[in-house]
C-alpha atoms as a PDB file:
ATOM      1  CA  UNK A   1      15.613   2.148  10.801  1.00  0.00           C
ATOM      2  CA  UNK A   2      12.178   1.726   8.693  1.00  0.00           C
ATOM      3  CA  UNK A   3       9.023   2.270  10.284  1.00  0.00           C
ATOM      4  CA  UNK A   4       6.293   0.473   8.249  1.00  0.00           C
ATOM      5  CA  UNK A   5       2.737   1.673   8.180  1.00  0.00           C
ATOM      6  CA  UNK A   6      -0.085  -1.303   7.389  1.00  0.00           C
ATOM      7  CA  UNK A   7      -3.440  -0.855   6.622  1.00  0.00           C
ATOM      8  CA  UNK A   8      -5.246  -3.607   8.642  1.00  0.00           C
ATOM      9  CA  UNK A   9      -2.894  -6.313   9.107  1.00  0.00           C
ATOM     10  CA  UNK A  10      -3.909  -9.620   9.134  1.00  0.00           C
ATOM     11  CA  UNK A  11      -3.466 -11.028  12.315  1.00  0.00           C
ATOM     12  CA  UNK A  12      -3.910 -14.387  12.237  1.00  0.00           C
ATOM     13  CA  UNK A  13      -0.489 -14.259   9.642  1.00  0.00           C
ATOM     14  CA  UNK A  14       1.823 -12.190  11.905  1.00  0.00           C
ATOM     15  CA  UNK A  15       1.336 -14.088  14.392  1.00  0.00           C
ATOM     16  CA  UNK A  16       1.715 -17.127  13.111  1.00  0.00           C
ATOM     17  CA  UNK A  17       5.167 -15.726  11.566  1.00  0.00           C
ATOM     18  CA  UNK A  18       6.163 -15.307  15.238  1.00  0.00           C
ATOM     19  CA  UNK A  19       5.998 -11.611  14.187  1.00  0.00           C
ATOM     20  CA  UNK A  20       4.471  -8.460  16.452  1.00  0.00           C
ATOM     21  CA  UNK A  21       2.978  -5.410  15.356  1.00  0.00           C
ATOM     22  CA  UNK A  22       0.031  -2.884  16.334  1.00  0.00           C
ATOM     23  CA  UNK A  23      -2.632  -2.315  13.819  1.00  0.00           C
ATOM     24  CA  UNK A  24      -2.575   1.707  13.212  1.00  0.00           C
ATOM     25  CA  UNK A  25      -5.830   0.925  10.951  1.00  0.00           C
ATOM     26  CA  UNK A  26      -8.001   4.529  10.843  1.00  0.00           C
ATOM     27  CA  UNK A  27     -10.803   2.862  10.066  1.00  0.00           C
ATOM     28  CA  UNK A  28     -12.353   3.800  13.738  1.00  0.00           C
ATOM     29  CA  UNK A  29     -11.666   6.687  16.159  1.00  0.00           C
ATOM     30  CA  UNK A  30      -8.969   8.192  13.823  1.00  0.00           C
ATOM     31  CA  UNK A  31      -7.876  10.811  16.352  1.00  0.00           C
ATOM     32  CA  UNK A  32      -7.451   7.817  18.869  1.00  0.00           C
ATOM     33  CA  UNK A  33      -5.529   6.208  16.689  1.00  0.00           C
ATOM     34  CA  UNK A  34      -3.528   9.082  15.131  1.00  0.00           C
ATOM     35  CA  UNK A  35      -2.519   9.518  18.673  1.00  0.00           C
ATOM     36  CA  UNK A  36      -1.426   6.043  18.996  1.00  0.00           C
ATOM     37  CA  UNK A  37       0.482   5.981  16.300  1.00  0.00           C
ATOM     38  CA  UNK A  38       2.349   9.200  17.098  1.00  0.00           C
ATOM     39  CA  UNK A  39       3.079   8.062  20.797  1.00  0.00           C
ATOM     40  CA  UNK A  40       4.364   4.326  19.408  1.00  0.00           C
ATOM     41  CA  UNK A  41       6.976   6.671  16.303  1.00  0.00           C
ATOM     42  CA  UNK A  42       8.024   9.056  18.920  1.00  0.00           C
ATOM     43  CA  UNK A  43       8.762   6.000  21.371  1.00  0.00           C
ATOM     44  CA  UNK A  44      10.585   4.169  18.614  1.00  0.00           C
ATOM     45  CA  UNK A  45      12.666   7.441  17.015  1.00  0.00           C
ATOM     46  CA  UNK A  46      14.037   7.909  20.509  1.00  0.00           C
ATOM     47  CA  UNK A  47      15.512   4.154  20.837  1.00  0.00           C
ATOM     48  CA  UNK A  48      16.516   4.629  17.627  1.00  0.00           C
ATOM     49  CA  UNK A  49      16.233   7.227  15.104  1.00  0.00           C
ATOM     50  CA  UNK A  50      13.728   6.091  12.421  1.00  0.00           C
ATOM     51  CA  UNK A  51      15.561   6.811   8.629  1.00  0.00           C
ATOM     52  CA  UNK A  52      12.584   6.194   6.553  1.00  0.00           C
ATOM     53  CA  UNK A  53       8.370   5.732   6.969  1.00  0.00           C
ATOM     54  CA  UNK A  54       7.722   3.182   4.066  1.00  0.00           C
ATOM     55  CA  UNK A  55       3.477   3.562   3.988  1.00  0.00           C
ATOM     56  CA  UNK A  56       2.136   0.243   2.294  1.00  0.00           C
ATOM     57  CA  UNK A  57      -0.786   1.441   0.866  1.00  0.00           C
ATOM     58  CA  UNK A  58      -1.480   4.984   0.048  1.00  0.00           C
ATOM     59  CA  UNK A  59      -4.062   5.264   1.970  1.00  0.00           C
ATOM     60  CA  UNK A  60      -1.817   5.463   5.341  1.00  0.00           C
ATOM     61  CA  UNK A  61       0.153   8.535   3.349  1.00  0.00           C
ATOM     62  CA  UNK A  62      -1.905  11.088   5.701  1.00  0.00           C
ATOM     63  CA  UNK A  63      -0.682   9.242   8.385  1.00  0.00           C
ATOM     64  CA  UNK A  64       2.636   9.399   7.668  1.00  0.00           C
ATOM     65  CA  UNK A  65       2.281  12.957   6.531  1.00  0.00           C
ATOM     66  CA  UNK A  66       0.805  13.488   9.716  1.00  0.00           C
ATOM     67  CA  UNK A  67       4.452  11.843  11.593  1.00  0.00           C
ATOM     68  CA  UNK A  68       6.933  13.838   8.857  1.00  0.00           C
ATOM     69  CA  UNK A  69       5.044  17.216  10.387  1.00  0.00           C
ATOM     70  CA  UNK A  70       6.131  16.029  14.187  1.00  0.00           C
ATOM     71  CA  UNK A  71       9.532  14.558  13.538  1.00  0.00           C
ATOM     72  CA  UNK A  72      10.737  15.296  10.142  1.00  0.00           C
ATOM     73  CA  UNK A  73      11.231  11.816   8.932  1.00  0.00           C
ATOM     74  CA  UNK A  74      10.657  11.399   5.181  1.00  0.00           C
ATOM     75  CA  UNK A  75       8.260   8.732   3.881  1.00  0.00           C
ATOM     76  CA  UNK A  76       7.886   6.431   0.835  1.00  0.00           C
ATOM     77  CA  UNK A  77       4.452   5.980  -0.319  1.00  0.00           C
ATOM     78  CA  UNK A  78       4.270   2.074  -1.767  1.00  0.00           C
ATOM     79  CA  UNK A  79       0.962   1.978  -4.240  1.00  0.00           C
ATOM     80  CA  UNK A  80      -0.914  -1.331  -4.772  1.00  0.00           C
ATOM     81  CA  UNK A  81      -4.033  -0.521  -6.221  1.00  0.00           C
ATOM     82  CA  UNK A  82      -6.847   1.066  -5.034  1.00  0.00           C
ATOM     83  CA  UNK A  83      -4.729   3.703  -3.813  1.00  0.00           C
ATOM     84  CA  UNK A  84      -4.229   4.807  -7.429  1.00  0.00           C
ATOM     85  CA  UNK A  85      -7.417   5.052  -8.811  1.00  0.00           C
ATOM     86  CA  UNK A  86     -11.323   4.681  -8.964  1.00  0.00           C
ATOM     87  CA  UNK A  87     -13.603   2.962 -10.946  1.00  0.00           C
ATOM     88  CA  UNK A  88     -16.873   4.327 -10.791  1.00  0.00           C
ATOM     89  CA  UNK A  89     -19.171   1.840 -11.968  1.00  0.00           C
ATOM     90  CA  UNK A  90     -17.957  -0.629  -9.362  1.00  0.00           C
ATOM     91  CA  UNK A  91     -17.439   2.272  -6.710  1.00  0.00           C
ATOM     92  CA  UNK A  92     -13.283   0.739  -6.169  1.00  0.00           C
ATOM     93  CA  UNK A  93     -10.610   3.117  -5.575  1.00  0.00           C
ATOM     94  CA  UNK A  94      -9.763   6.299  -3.101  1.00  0.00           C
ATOM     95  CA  UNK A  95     -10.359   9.139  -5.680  1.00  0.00           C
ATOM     96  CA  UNK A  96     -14.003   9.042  -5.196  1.00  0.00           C
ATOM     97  CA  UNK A  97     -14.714  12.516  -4.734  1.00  0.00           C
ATOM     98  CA  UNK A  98     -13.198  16.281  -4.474  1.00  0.00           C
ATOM     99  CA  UNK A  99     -12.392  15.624  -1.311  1.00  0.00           C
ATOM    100  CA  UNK A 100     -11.001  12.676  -1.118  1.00  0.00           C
ATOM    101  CA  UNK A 101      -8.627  13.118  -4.264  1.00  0.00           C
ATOM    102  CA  UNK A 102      -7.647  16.762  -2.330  1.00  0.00           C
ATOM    103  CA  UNK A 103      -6.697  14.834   0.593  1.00  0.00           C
ATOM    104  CA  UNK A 104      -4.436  11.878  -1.541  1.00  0.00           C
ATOM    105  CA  UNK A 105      -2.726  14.331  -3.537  1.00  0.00           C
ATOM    106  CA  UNK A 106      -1.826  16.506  -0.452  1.00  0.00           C
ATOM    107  CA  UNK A 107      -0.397  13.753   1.387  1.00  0.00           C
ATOM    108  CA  UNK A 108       1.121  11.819  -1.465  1.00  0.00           C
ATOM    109  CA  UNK A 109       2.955  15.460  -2.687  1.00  0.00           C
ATOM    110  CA  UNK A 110       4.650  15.313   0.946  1.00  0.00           C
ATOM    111  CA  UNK A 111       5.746  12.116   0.001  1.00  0.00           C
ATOM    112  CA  UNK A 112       9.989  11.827  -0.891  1.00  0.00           C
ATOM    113  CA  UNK A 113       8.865   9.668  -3.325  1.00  0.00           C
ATOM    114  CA  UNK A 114       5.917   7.444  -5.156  1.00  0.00           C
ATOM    115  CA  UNK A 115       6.548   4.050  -5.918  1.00  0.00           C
ATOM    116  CA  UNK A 116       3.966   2.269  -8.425  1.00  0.00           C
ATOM    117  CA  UNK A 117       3.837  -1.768  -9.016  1.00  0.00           C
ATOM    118  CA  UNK A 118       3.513  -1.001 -12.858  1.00  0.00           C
ATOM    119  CA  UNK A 119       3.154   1.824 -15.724  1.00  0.00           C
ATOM    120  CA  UNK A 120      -0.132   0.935 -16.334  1.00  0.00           C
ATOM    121  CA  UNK A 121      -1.053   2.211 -12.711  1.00  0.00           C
ATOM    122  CA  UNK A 122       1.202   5.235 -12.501  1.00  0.00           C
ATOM    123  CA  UNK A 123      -0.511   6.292 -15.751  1.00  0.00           C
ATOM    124  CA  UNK A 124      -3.761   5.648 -14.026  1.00  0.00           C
ATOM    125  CA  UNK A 125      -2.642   7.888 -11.163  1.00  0.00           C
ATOM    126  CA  UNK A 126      -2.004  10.288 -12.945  1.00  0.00           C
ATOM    127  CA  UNK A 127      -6.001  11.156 -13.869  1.00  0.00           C
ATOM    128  CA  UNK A 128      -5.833  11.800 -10.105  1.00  0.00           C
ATOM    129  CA  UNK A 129      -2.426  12.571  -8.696  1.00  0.00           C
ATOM    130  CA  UNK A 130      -1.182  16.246  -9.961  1.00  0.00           C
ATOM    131  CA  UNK A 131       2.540  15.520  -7.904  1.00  0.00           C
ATOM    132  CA  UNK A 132       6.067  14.425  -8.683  1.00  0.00           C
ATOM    133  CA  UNK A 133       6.976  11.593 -11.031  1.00  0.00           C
ATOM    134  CA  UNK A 134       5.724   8.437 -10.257  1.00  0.00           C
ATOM    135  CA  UNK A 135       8.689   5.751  -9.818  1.00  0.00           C
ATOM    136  CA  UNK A 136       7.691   2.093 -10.733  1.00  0.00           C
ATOM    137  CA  UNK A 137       9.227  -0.405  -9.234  1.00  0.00           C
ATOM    138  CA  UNK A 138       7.595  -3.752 -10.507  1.00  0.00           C
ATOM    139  CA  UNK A 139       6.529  -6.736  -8.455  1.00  0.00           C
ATOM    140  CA  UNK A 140       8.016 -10.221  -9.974  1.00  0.00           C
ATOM    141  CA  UNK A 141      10.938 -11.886 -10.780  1.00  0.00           C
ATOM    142  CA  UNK A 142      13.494 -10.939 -13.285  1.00  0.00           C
ATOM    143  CA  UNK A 143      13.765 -13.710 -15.623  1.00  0.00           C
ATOM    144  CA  UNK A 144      17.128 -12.698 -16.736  1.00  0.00           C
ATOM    145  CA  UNK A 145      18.216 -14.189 -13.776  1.00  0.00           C
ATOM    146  CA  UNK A 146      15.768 -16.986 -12.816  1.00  0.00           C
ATOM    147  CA  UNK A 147      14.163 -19.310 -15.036  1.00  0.00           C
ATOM    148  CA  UNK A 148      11.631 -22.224 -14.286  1.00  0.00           C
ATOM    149  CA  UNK A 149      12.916 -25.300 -14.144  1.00  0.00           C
ATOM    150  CA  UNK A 150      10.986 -27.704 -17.489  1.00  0.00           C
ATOM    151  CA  UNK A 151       8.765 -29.972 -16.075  1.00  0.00           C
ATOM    152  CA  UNK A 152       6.366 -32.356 -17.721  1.00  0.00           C
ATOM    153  CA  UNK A 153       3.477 -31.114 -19.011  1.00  0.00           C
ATOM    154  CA  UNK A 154       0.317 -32.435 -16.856  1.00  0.00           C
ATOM    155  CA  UNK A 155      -3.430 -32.451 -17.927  1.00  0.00           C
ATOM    156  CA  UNK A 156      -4.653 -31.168 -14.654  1.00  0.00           C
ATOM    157  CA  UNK A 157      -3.693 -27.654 -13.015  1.00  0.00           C
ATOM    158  CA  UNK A 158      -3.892 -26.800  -9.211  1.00  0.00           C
ATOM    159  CA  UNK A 159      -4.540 -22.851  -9.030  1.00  0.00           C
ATOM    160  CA  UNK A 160      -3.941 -20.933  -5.712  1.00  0.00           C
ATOM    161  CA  UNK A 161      -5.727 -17.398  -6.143  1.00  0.00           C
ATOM    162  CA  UNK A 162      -4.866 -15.184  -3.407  1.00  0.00           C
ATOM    163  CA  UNK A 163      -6.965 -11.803  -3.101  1.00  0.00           C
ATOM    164  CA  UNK A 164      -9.687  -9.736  -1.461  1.00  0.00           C
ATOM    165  CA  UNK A 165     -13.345 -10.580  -2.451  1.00  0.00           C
ATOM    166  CA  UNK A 166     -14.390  -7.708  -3.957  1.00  0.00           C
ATOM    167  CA  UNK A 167     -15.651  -7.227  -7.414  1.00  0.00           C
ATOM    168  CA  UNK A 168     -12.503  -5.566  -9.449  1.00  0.00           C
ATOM    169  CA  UNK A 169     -10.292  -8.857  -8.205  1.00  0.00           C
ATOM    170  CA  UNK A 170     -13.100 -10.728 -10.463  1.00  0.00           C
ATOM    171  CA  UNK A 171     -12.958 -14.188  -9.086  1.00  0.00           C
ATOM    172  CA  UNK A 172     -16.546 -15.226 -11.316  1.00  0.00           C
ATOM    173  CA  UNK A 173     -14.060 -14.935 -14.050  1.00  0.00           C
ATOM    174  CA  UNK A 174     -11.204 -16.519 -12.787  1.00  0.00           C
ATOM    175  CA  UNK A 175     -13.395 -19.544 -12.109  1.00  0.00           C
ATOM    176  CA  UNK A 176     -15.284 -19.324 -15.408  1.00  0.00           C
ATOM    177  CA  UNK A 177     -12.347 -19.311 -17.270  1.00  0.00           C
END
């Protein structure tokens, strides 16, 4: 069994997937919610024992750090982004301070293993993350296997841009461009 950790779920998605779930988001009352979280994994690893945490987002490693302490089950940490870096001039990323970049590297050393989405971003990491290698395990499609089907050529494009607003996803450009 897999327990998976989200970082704000969108509801309105889940649900209408026919899935259910319990946002563990920290954002507010984190010792509430730590507790919740801990009462809903011990609940679950006595049904049935839970193999593997897989945290989506590094910033729910502390969480699952947090849950390996209580019932010794390992975690993956699954990067995506901002959980790997920080840009200063547009204030994006986790590693925004001592503190913060103490607290990421403790719980992402606790971690069995690191998984980034490409070398680029285990690189960047690595300004940050003083821990075991970095695994990268690449989003996409292998093209060895699939290939696009031709299709005529057409003057006009439909685009469907999926992302957060904020200003390292760069939609100004996108639209520009």
């Amino acid at each position: 069994t897999v327990f998976l950790i989200f970082l704000q779920p969108h509801q309105n998605v889940l649900s209408k997937q026919g899935l259910r779930y319990r946002n563990y988001s920290m954002k507010k009352n984190p010792l509430q919610k730590l507790r919740l979280l801990y009462k809903k994994v011990k609940e679950t690893h006595q049904q049935q024992k839970i193999d593997l945490i897989h945290v989506f987002w590094g910033q729910n490693a502390v969480h699952a750090s947090v849950l390996k302490y209580f019932f010794s089950i390992p975690y993956l940490v699954h990067l995506q982004g901002s959980d790997a870096t920080y840009i200063a001039h547009i204030q994006f990323g986790i590693f925004k301070n001592r503190w913060l970049r103490w607290i990421w590297n403790w719980a992402y050393r606790r971690a069995s293993m690191v998984v980034a989405l490409t070398a680029f971003q285990a690189k960047a990491l690595g300004q940050y993350y003083s821990g075991q290698d970095v695994k990268v395990i690449p989003y996409g499609v292998d093209t060895k296997l699939f290939q696009p089907v031709p299709k005529p050529k057409s003057s006009t494009y439909q685009l469907l841009h999926v992302a957060s607003l904020n200003k390292v996803k760069n939609q100004k450009m996108l639209i520009d461009t």
